[in-house]
N, C-alpha and C. Protein backbone atom coordinates (compact mmCIF):
# COMPACT_ATOMS: atom_id res chain seq x y z
N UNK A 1 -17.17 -8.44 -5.54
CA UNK A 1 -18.51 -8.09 -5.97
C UNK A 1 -18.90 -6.82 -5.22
N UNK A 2 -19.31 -6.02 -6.15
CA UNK A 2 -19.73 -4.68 -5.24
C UNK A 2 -20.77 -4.80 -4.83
N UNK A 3 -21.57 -3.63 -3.98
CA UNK A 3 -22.65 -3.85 -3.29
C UNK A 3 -24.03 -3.39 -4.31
N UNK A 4 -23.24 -2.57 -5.16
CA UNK A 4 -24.84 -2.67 -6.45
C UNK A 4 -24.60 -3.66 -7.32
N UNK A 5 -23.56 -4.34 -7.89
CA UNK A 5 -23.95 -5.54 -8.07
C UNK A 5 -24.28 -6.78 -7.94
N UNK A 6 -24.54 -6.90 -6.49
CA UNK A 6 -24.85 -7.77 -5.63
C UNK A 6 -26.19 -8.62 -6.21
N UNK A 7 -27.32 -7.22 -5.88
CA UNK A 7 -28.98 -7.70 -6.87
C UNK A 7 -28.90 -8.44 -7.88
N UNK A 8 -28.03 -7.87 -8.92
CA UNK A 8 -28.02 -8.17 -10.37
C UNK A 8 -27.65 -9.43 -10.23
N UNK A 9 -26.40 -9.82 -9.33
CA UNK A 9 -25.85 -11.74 -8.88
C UNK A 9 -27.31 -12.05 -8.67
N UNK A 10 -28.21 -11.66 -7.86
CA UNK A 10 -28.97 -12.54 -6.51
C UNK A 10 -30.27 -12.63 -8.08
N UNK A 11 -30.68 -11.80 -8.52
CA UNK A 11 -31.82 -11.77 -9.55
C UNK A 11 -31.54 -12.66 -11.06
N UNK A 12 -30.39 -12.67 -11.43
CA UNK A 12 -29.60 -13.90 -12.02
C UNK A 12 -29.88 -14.68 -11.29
N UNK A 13 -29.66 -15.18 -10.45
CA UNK A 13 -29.93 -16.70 -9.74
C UNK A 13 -31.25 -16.98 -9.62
N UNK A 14 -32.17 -15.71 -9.38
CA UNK A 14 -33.87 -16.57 -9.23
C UNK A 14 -34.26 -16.23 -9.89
N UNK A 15 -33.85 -16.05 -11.22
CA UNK A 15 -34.40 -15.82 -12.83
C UNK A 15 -33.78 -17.22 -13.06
N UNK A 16 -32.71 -17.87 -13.01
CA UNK A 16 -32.36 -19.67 -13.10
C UNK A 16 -33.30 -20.61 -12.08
N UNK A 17 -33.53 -20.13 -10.77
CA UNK A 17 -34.43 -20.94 -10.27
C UNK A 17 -35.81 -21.28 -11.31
N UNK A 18 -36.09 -19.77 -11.45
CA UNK A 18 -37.94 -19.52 -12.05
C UNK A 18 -37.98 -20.40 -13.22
N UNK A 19 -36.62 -20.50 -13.87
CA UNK A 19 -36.51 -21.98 -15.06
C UNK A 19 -36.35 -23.51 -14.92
N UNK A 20 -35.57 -23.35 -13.98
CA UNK A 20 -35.63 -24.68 -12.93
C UNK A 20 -36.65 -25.19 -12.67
N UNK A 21 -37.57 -24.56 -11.59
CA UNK A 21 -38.82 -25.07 -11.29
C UNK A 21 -40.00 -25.25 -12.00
N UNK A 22 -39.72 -24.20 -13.59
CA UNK A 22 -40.60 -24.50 -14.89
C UNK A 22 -40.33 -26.71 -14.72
N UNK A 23 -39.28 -26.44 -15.12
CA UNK A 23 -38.63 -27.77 -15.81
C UNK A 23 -39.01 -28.39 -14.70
N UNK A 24 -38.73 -28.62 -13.77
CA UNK A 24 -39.08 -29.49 -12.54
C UNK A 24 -40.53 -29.92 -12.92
N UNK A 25 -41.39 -28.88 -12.86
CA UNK A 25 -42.94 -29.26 -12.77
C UNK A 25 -43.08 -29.86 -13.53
N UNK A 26 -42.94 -29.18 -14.90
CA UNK A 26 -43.24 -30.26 -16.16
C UNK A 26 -42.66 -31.82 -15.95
N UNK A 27 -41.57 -32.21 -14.85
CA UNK A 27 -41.32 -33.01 -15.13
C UNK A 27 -42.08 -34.07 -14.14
N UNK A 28 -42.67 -33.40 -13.41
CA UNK A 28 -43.42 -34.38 -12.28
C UNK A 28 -44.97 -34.38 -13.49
N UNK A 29 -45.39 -33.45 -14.02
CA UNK A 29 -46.17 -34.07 -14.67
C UNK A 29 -46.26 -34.89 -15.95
N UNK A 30 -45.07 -35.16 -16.44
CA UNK A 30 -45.06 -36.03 -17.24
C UNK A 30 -44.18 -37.35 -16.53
N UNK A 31 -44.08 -37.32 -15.57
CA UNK A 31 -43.93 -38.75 -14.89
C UNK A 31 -44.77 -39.01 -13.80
N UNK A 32 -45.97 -38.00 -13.93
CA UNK A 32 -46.95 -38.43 -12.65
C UNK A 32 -47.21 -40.20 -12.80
N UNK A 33 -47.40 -40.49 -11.93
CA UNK A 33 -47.52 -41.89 -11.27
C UNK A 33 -46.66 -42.82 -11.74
N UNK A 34 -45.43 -42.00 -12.07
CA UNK A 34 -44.21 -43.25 -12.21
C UNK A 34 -43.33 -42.49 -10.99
N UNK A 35 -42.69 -43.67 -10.69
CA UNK A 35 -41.60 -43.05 -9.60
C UNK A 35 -40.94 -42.02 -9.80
N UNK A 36 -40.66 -41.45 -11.13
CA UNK A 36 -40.16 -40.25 -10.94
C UNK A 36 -40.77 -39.04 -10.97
N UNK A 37 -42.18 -39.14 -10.56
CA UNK A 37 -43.02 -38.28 -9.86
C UNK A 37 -42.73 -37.21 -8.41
N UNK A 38 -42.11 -38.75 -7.73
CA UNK A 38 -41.62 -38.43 -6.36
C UNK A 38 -40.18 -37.69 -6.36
N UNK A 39 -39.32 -38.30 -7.05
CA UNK A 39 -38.21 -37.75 -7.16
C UNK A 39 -38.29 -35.91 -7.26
N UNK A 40 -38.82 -35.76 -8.32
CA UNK A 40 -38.89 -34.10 -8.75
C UNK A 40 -39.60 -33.85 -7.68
N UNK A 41 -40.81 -34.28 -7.22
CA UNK A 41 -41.26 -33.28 -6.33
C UNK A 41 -40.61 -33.29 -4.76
N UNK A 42 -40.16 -34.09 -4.69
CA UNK A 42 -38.59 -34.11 -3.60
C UNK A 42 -38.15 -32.48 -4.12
N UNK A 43 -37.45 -32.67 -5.10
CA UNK A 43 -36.55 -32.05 -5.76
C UNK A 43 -37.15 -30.23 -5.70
N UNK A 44 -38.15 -30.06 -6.32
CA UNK A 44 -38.71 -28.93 -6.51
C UNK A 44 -39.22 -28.55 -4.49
N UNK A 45 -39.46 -29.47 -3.96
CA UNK A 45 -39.69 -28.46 -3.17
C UNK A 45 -38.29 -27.74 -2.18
N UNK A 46 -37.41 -28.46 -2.57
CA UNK A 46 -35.75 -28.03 -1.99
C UNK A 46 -35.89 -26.70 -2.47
N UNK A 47 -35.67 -26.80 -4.25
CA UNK A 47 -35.63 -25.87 -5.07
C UNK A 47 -36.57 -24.59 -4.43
N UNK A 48 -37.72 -24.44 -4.59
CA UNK A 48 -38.88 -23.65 -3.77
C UNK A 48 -38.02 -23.05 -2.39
N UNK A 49 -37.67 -23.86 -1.82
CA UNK A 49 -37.15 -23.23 -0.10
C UNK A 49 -35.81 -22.46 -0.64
N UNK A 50 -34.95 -23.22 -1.40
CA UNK A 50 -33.32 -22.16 -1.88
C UNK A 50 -34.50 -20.89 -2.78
N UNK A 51 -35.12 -20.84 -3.49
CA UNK A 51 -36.05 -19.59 -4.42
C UNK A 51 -36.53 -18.82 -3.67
N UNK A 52 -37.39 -19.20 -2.21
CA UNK A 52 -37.55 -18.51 -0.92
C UNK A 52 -36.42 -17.48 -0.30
N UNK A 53 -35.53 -18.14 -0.01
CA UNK A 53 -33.94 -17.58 0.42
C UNK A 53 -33.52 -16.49 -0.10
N UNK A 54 -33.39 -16.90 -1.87
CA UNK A 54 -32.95 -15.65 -2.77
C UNK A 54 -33.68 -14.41 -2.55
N UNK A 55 -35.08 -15.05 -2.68
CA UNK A 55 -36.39 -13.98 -2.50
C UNK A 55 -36.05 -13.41 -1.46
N UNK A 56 -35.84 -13.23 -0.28
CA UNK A 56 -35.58 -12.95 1.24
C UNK A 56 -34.65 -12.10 1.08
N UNK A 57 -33.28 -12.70 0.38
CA UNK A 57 -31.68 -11.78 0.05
C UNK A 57 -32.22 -11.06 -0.46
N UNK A 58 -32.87 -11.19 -1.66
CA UNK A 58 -33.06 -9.57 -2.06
C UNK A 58 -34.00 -8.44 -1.71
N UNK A 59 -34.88 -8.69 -0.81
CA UNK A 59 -35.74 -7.81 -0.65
C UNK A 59 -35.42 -7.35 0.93
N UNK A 60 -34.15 -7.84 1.50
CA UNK A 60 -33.26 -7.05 2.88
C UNK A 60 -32.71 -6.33 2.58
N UNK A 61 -31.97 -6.22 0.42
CA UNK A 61 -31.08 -5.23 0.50
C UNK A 61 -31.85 -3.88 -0.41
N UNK A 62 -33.12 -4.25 0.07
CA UNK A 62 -34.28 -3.06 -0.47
C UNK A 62 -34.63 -3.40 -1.85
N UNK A 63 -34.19 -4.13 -2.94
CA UNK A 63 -34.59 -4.70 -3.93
C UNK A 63 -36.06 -5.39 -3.85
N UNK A 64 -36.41 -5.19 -5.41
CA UNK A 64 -36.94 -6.10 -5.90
C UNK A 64 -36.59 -7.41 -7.18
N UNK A 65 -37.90 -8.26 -7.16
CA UNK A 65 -37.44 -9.10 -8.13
C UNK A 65 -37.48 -8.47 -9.23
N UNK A 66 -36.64 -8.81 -10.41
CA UNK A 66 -36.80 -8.70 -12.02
C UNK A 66 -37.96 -9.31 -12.89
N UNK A 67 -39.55 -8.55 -12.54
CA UNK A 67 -40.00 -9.40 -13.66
C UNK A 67 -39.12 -9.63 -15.11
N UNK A 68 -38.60 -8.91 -15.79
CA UNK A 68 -37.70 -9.66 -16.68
C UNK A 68 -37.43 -10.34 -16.70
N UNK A 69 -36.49 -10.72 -15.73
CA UNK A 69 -35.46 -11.73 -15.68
C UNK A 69 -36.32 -13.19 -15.39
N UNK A 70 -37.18 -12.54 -14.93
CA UNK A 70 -38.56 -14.18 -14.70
C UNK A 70 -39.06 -14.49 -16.12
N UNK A 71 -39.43 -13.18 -16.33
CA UNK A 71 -39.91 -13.77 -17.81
C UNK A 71 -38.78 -14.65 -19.03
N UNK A 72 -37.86 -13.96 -18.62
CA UNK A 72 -36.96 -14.00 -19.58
C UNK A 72 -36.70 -15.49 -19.41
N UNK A 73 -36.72 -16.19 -18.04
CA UNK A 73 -36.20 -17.57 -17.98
C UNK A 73 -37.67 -18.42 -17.71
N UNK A 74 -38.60 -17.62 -17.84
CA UNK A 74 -39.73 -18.82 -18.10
C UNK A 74 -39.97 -18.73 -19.60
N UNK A 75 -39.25 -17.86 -20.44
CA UNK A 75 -39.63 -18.19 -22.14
C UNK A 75 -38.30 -19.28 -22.59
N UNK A 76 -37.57 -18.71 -21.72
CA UNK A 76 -36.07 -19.87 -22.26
C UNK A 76 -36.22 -21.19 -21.54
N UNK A 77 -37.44 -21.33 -20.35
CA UNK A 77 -37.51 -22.97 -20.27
C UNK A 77 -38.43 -23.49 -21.29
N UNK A 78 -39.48 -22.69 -21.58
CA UNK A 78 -40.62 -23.10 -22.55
C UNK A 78 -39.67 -24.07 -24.30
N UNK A 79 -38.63 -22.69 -24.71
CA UNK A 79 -37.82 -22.73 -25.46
C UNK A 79 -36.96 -24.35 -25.55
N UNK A 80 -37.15 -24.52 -24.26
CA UNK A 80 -35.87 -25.71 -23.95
C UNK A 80 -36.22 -27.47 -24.09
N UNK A 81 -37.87 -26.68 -24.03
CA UNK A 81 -38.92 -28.24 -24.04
C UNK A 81 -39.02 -28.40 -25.29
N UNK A 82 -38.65 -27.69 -26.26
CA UNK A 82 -38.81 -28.54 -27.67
C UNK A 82 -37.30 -29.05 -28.28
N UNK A 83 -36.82 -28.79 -27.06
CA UNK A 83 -35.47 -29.29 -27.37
C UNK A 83 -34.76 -30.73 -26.49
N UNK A 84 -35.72 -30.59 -25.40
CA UNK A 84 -35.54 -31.68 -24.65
C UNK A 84 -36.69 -32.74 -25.14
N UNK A 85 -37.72 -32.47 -25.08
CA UNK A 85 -38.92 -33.41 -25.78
C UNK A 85 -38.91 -34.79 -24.98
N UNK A 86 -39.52 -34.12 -23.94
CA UNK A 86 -39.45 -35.06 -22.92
C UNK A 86 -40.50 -36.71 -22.87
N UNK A 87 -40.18 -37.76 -23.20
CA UNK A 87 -41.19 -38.81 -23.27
C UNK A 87 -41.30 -39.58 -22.46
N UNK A 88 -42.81 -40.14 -22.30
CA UNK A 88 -42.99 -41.40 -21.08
C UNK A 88 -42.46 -42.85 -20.80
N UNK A 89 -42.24 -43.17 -22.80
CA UNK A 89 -41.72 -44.16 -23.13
C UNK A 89 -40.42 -44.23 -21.97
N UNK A 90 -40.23 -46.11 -21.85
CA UNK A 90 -39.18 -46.08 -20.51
C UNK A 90 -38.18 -46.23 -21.49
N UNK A 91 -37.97 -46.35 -22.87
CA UNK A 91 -37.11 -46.74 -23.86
C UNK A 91 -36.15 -45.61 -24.34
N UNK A 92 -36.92 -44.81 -24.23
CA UNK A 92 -36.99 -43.16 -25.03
C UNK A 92 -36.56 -42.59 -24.15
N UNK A 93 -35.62 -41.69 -23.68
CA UNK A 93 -35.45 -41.34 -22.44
C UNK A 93 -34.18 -40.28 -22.24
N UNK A 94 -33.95 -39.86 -24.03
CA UNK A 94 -33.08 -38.82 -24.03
C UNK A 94 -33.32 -37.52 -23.43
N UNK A 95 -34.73 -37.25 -23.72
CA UNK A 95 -34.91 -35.98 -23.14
C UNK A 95 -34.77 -35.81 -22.06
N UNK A 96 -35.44 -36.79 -21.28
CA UNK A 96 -34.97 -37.07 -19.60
C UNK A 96 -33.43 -36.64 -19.87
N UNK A 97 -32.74 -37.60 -20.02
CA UNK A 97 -31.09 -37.05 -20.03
C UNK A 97 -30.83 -35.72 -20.23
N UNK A 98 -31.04 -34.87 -21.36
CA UNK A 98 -30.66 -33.45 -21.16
C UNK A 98 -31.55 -32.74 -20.13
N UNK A 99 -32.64 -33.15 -19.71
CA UNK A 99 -33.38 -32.43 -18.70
C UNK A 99 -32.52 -32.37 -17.40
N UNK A 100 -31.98 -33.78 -16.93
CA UNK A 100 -31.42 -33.97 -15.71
C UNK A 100 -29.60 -33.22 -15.74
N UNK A 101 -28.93 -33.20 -17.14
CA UNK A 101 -28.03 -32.46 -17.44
C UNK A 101 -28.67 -31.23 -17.20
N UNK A 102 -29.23 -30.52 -17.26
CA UNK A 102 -29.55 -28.95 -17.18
C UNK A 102 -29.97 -28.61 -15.52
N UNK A 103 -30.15 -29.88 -15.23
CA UNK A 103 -30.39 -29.61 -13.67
C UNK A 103 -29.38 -29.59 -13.06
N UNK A 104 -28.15 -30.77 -13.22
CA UNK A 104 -27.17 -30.67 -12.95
C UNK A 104 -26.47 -29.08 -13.16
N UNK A 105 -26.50 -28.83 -14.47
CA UNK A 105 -26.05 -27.39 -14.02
C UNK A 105 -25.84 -26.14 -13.80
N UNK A 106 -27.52 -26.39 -12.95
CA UNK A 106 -27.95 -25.29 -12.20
C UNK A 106 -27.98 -25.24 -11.21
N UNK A 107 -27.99 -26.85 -10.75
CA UNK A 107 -28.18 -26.87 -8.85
C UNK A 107 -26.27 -26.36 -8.91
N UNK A 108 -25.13 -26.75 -9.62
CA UNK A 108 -24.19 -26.69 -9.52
C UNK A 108 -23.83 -24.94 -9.33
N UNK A 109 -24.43 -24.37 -9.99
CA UNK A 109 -24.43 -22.88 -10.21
C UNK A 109 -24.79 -21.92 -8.82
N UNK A 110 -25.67 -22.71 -8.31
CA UNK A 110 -26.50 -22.50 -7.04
C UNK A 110 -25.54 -22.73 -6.11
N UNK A 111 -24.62 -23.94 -6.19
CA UNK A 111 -23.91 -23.88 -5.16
C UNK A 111 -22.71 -23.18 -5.06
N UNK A 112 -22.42 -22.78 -6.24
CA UNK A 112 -21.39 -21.76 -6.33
C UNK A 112 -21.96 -20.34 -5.59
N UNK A 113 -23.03 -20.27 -6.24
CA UNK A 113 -23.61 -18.79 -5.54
C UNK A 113 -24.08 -18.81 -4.13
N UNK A 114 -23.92 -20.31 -3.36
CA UNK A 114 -24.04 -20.08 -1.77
C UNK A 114 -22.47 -19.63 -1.81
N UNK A 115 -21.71 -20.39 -2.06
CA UNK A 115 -20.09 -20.07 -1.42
C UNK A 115 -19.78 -18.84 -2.17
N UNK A 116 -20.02 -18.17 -2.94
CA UNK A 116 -19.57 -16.85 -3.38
C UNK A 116 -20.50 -16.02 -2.29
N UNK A 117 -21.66 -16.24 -1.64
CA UNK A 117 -22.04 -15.32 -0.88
C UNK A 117 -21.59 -15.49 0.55
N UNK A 118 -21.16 -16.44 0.78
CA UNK A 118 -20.18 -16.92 2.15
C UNK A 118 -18.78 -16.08 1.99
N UNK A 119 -18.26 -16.05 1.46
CA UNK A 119 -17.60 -15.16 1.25
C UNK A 119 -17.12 -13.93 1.21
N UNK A 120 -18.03 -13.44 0.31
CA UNK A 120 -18.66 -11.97 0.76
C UNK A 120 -19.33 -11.54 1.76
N UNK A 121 -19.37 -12.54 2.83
CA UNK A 121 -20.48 -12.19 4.10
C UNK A 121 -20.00 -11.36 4.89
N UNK A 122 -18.75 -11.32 5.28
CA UNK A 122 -17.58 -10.68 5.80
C UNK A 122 -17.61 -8.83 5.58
N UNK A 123 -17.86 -8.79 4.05
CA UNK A 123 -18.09 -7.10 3.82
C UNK A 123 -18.99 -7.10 3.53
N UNK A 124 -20.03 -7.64 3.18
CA UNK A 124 -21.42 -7.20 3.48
C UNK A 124 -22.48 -7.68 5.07
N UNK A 125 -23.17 -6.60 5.63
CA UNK A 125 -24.08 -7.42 6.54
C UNK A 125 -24.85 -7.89 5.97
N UNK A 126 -25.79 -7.54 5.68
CA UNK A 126 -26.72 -8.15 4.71
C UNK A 126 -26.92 -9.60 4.38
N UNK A 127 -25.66 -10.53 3.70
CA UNK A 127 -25.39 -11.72 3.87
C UNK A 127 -25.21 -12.59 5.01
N UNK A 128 -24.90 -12.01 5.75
CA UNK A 128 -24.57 -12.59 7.18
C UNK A 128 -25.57 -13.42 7.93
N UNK A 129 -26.70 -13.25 7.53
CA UNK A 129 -27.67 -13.98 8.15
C UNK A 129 -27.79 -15.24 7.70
N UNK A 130 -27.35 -15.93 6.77
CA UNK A 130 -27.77 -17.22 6.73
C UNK A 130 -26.82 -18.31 6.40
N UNK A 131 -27.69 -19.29 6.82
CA UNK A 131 -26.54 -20.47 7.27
C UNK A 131 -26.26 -21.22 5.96
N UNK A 132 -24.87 -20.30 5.46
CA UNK A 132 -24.55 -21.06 4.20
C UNK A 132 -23.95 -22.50 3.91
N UNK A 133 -23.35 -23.13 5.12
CA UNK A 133 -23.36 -24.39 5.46
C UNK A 133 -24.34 -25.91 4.98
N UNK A 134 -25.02 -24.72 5.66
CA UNK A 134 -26.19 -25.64 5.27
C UNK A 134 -26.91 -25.39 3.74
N UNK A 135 -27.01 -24.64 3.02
CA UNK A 135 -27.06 -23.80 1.89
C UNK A 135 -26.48 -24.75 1.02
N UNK A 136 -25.10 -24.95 1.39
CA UNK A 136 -24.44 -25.57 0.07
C UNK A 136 -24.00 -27.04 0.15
N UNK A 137 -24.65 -27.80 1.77
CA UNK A 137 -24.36 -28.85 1.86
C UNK A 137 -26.43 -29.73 1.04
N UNK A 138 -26.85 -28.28 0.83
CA UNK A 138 -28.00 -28.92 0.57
C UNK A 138 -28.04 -28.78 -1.01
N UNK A 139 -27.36 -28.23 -1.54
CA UNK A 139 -27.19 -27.95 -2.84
C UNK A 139 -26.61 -29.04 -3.59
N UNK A 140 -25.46 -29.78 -2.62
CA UNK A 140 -24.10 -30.38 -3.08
C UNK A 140 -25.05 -31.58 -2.97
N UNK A 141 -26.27 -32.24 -1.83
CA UNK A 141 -27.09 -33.37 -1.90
C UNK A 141 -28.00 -33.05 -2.94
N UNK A 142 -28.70 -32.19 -3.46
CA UNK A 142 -29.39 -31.81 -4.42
C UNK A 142 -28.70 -32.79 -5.92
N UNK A 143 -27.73 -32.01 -5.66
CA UNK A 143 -26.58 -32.49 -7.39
C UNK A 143 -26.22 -33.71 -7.57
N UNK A 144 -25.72 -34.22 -6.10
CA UNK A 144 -25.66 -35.81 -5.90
C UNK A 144 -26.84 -36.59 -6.36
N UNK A 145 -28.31 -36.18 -5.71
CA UNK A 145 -29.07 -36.91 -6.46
C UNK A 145 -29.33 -37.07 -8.20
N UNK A 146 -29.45 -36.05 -8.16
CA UNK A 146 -30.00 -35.24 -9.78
C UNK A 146 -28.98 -36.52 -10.23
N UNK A 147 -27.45 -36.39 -10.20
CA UNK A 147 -26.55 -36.67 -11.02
C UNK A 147 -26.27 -38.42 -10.71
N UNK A 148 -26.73 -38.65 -9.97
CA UNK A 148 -27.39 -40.57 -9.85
C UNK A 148 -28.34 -41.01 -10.84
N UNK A 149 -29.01 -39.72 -10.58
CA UNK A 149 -30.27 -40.55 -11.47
C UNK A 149 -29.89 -39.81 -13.01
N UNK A 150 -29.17 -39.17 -13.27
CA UNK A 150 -28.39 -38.69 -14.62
C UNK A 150 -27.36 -40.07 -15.46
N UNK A 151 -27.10 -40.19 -14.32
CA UNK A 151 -26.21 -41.89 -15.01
C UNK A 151 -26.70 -42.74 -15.07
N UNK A 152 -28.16 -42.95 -13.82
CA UNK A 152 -28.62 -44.47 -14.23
C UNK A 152 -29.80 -44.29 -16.08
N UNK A 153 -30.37 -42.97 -16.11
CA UNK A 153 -31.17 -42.85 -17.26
C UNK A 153 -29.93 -42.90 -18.52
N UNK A 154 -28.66 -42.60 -18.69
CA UNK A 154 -27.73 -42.55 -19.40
C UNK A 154 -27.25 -43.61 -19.82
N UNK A 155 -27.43 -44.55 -18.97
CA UNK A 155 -26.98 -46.48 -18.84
C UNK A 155 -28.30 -46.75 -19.91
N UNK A 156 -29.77 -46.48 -19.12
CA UNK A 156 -30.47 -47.52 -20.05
C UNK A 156 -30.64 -46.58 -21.83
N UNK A 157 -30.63 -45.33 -22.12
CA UNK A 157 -30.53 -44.46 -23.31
C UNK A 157 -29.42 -44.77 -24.10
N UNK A 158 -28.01 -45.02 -23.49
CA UNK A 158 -26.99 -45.42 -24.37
C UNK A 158 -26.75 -47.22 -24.05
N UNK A 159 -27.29 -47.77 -23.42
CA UNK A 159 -27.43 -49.69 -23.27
C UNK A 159 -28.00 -50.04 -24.26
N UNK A 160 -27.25 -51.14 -24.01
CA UNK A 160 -28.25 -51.92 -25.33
C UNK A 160 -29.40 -52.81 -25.16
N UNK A 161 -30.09 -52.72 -26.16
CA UNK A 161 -31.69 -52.73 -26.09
C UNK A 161 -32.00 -53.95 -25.42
């Protein structure tokens, strides 16, 4: 990865967060005061601290963010809710399923893009500052959860009634 395309990696990734955390919210408010209220907002505020990080990477290597690329992935989460069609019903619960599939793989994406920047830390300074360890061991618990609660909503959506 060269060093001008570095941004373009890091602004890709928090143009996927800025859709992420669309979807997140919506999803704590359509499960406010059911337990999976707590879950997402667990979830989103991880998300928020890795969106912090990116924010940080890019504005050490003199960059800014892409309003584009924000916009661009807060019209493609908007886009995604009439496709997920998310319901309260505990019966109904497909949309949940592709919601928690799309989380799955983005936190997954995320963790690729800690270890691709671990990597590169070596020829760039810039990267060097942060503890990607921890980065992608928090990413890899991120996905673990998401993808628990991806199988148990998958059990009762494809179980029988």
């Amino acid at each position: 990865m060269s060093k001008e395309q570095l941004p373009v990696y890091l602004k890709d990734h928090l143009a996927g967060s800025v859709a992420a955390l669309e979807l997140v919210n919506h999803l704590i408010e359509t499960y406010k005061g059911k337990p999976l209220e707590e879950f997402f907002q667990n979830l989103r505020d991880e998300i928020d601290a890795d969106q912090d990080t990116l924010q940080d990477l890019i504005e050490k290597l003199g960059e800014q963010e892409s309003a584009v690329r924000k916009a661009g992935a807060w019209v493609a989460e908007k886009v995604s809710r009439a496709k997920i069609r998310l319901s309260d019903s505990e019966k109904n619960q497909l949309g949940l399923l592709h919601a928690l599939e799309g989380l799955v793989l983005g936190i997954t994406g995320k963790r690729a893009l800690w270890t691709a920047l671990a990597g590169a830390a070596d020829a760039v300074p810039e990267l060097r500052e942060l503890d990607y360890a921890r980065l992608q061991k928090r990413a890899a618990e991120q996905c673990d959860r998401v993808e628990a609660k991806r199988l148990e909503v998958a059990r009762e959506v494809f179980g029988p009634d």
